[in-house]
Protein backbone atom coordinates (compact mmCIF):
# COMPACT_ATOMS: atom_id res chain seq x y z
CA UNK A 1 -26.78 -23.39 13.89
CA UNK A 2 -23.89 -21.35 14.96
CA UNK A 3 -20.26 -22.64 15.00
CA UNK A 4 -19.36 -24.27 18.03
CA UNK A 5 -15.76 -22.53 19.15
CA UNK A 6 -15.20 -24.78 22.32
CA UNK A 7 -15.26 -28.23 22.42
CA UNK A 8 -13.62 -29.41 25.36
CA UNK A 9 -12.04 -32.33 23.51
CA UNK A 10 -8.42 -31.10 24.02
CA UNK A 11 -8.69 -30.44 27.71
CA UNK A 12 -6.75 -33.02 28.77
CA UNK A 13 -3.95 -31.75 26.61
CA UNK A 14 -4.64 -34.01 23.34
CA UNK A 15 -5.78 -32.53 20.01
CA UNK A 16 -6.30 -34.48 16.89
CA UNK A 17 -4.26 -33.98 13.44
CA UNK A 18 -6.57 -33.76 10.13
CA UNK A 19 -7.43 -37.49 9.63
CA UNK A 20 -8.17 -38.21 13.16
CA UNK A 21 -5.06 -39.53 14.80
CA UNK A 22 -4.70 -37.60 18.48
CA UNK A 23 -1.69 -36.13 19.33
CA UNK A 24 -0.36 -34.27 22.50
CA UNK A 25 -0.61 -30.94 21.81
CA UNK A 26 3.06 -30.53 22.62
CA UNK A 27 3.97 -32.92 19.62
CA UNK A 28 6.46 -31.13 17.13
CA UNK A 29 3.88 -31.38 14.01
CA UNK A 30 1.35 -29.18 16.16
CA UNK A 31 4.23 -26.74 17.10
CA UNK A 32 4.53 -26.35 13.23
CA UNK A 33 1.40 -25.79 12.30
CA UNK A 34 0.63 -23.46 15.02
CA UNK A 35 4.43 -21.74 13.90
CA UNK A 36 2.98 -21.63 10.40
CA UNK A 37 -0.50 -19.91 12.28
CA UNK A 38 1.52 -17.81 13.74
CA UNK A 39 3.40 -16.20 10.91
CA UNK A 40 -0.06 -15.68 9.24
CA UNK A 41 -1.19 -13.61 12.08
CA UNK A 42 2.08 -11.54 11.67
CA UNK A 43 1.74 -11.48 7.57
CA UNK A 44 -2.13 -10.14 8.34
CA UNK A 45 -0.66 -7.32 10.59
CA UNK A 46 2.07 -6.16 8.20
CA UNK A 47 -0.71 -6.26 5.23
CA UNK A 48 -2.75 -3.61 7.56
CA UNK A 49 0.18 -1.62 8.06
CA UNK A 50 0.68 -1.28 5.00
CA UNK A 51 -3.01 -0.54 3.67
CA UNK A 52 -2.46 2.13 6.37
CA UNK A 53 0.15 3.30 5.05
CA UNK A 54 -0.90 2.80 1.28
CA UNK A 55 -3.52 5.46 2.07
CA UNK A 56 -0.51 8.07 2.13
CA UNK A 57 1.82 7.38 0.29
CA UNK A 58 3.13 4.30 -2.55
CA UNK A 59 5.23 3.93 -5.42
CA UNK A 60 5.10 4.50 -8.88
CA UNK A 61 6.62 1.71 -10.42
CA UNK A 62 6.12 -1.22 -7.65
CA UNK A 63 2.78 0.35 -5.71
CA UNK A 64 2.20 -0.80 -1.80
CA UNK A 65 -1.18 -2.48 -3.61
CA UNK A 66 1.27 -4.69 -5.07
CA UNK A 67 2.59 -5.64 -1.78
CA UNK A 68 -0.85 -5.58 -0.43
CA UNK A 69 -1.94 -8.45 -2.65
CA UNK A 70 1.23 -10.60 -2.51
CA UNK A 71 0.66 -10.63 0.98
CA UNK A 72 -2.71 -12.21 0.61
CA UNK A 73 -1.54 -14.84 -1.85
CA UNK A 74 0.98 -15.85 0.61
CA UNK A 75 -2.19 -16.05 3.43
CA UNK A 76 -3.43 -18.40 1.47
CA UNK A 77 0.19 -20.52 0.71
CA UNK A 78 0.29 -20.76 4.63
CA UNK A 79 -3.29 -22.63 4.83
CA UNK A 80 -1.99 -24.47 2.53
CA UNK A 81 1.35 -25.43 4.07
CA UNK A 82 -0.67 -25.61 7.82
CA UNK A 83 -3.02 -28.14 5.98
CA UNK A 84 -0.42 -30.11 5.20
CA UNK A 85 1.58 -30.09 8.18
CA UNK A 86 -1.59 -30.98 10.44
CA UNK A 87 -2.35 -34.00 8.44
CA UNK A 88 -1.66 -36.98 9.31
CA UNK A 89 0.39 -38.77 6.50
CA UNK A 90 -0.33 -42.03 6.84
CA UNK A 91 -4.07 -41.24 5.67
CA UNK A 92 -3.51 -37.98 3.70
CA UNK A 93 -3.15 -40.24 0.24
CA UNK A 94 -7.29 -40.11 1.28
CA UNK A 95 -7.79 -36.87 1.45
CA UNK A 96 -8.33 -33.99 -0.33
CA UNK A 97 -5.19 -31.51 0.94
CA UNK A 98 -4.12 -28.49 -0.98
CA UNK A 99 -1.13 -28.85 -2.71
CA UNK A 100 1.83 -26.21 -2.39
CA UNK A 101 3.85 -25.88 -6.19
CA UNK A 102 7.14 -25.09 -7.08
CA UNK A 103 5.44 -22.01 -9.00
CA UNK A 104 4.61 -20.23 -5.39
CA UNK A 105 8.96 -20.34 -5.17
CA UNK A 106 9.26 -18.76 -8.27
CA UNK A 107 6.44 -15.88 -8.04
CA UNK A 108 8.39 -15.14 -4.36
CA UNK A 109 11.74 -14.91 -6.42
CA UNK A 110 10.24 -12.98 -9.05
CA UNK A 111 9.25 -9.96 -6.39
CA UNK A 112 12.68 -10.33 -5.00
CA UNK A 113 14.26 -9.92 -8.15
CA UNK A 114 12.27 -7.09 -9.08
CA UNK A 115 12.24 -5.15 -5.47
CA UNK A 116 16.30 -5.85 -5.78
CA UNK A 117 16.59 -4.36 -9.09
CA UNK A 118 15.32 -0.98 -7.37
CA UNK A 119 16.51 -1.06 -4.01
CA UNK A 120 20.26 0.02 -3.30
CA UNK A 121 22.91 -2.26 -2.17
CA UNK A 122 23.48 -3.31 0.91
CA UNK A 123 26.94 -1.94 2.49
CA UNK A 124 26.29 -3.53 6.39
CA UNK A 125 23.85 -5.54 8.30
CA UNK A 126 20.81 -3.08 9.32
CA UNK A 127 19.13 -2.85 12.36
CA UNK A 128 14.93 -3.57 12.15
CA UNK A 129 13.33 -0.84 12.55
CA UNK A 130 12.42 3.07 11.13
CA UNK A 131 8.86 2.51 10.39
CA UNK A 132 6.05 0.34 12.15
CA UNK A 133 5.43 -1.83 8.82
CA UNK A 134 9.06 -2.41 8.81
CA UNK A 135 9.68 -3.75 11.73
CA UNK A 136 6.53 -5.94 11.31
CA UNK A 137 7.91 -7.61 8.09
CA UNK A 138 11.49 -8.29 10.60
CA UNK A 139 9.15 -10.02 12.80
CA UNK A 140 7.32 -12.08 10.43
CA UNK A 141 10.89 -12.97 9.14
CA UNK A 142 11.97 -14.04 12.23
CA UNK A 143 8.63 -16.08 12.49
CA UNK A 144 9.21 -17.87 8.99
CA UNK A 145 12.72 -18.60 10.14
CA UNK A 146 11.54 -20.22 13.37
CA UNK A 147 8.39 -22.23 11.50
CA UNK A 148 11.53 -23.33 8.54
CA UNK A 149 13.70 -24.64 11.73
CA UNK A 150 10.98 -26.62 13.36
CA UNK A 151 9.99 -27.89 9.92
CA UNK A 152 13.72 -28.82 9.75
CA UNK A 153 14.01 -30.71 12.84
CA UNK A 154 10.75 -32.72 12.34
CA UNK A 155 12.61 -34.04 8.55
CA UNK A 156 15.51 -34.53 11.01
CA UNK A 157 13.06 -36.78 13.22
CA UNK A 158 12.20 -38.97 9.84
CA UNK A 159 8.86 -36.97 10.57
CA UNK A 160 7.52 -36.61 6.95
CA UNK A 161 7.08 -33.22 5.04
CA UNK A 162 6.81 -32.25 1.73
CA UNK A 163 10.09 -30.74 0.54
CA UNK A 164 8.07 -28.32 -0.91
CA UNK A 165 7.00 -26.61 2.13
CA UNK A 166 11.10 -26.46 3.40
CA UNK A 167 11.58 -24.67 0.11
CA UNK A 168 8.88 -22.22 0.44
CA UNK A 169 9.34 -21.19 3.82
CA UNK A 170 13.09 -20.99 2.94
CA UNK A 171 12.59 -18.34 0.03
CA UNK A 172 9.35 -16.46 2.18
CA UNK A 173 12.20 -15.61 4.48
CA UNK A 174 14.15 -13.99 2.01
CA UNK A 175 11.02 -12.38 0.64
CA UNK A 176 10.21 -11.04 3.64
CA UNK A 177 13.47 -9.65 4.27
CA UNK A 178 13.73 -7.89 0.96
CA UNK A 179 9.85 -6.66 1.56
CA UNK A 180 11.06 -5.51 4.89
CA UNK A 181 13.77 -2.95 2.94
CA UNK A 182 11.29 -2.60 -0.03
CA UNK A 183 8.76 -1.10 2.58
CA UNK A 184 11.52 1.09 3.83
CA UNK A 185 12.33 2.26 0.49
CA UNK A 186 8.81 3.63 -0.52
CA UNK A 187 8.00 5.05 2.91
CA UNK A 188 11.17 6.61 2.74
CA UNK A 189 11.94 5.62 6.08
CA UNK A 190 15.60 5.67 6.83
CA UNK A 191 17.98 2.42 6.78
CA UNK A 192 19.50 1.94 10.15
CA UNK A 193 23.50 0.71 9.75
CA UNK A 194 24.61 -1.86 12.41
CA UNK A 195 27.70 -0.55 13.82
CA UNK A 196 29.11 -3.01 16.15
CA UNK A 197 30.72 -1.53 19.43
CA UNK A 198 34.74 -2.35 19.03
CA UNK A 199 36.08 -2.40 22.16
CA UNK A 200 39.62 -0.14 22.61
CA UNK A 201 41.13 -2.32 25.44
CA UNK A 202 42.43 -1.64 28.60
């Protein structure tokens, strides 16, 4: 028998967190875990773009493939952290949730440290943009910030979450920020320098 995609149980505007405890759907866990869905959606896009763009052209000491794969991994963190966000805490001692480990930090600061050692420094703030993959990985940053901020405000709310998942999301920013330059780099796709507009007076 085929999946069934509709329901019609949230209809009235109620959904149900993993464990069974309904929630409006406007409840800050759900906005989470939909953020967290969200940034997936925008990490899928930027893998394709670069798969795309793999088929052209890569690097010969940190390939696109490389990329291509990290990218995946990180898929699969985000299950992991929308998992845990959508379950209800009371009963998750019950179930069996994926755990997120200090080791998916450290392999994200490992390809920062590594992209860094190869990309040049940084003189000003740059603009996103110069290629489409580039731009994608500024809006997946952006996304990550937003889903860190929420998760911020719900530990502000004495909501629980794992301090693990604040840490991750923290770093996958920076990650994605670096990746965003790193993508720029092997491309060869032009930097673009913010240069603010200094008013001369009247």
């Amino acid at each position: 028998m085929a999946f069934k995609i509709y329901t019609r149980t949230g209809d009235k505007g109620n959904t149900a967190l993993i464990g069974g405890t309904k929630v409006p759907k406007s409840h800050i866990r759900i906005e989470s875990y939909g953020t967290v869905d969200e940034l997936n959606s925008c990490i899928g896009l930027l893998g394709d773009h670069l798969t795309a763009a793999s088929e052209t052209i890569s690097h010969p000491v940190f390939p696109l493939s490389g990329s291509i794969s990290a990218l995946r991994e990180i898929q699969d963190r985000l299950f992991t952290i929308g998992a845990s966000l959508a379950c209800d805490p009371d009963k998750e001692s019950k179930m069996k949730i994926p755990d997120l480990k200090e080791e998916d930090i450290e392999a994200l600061e490992k390809d920062i440290d590594r992209m860094n050692e190869i990309l040049p420094e940084m003189r000003s703030f740059i603009l996103p943009g110069g290629h489409v993959a580039v731009s994608t990985a500024h809006i997946a940053r952006c996304v990550c910030r937003r889903a860190e901020r929420i998760c911020v405000q719900m530990q502000e709310e004495q909501l629980f979450i794992e301090p693990v998942v604040l840490k991750y999301l923290n770093r996958l920013s920076d990650y994605l920020f670096v990746l965003a330059r790193w993508i720029g780099h092997v491309l060869n796709a032009p930097e673009i320098p913010w240069k603010p507009r200094i008013s001369s007076g009247s």
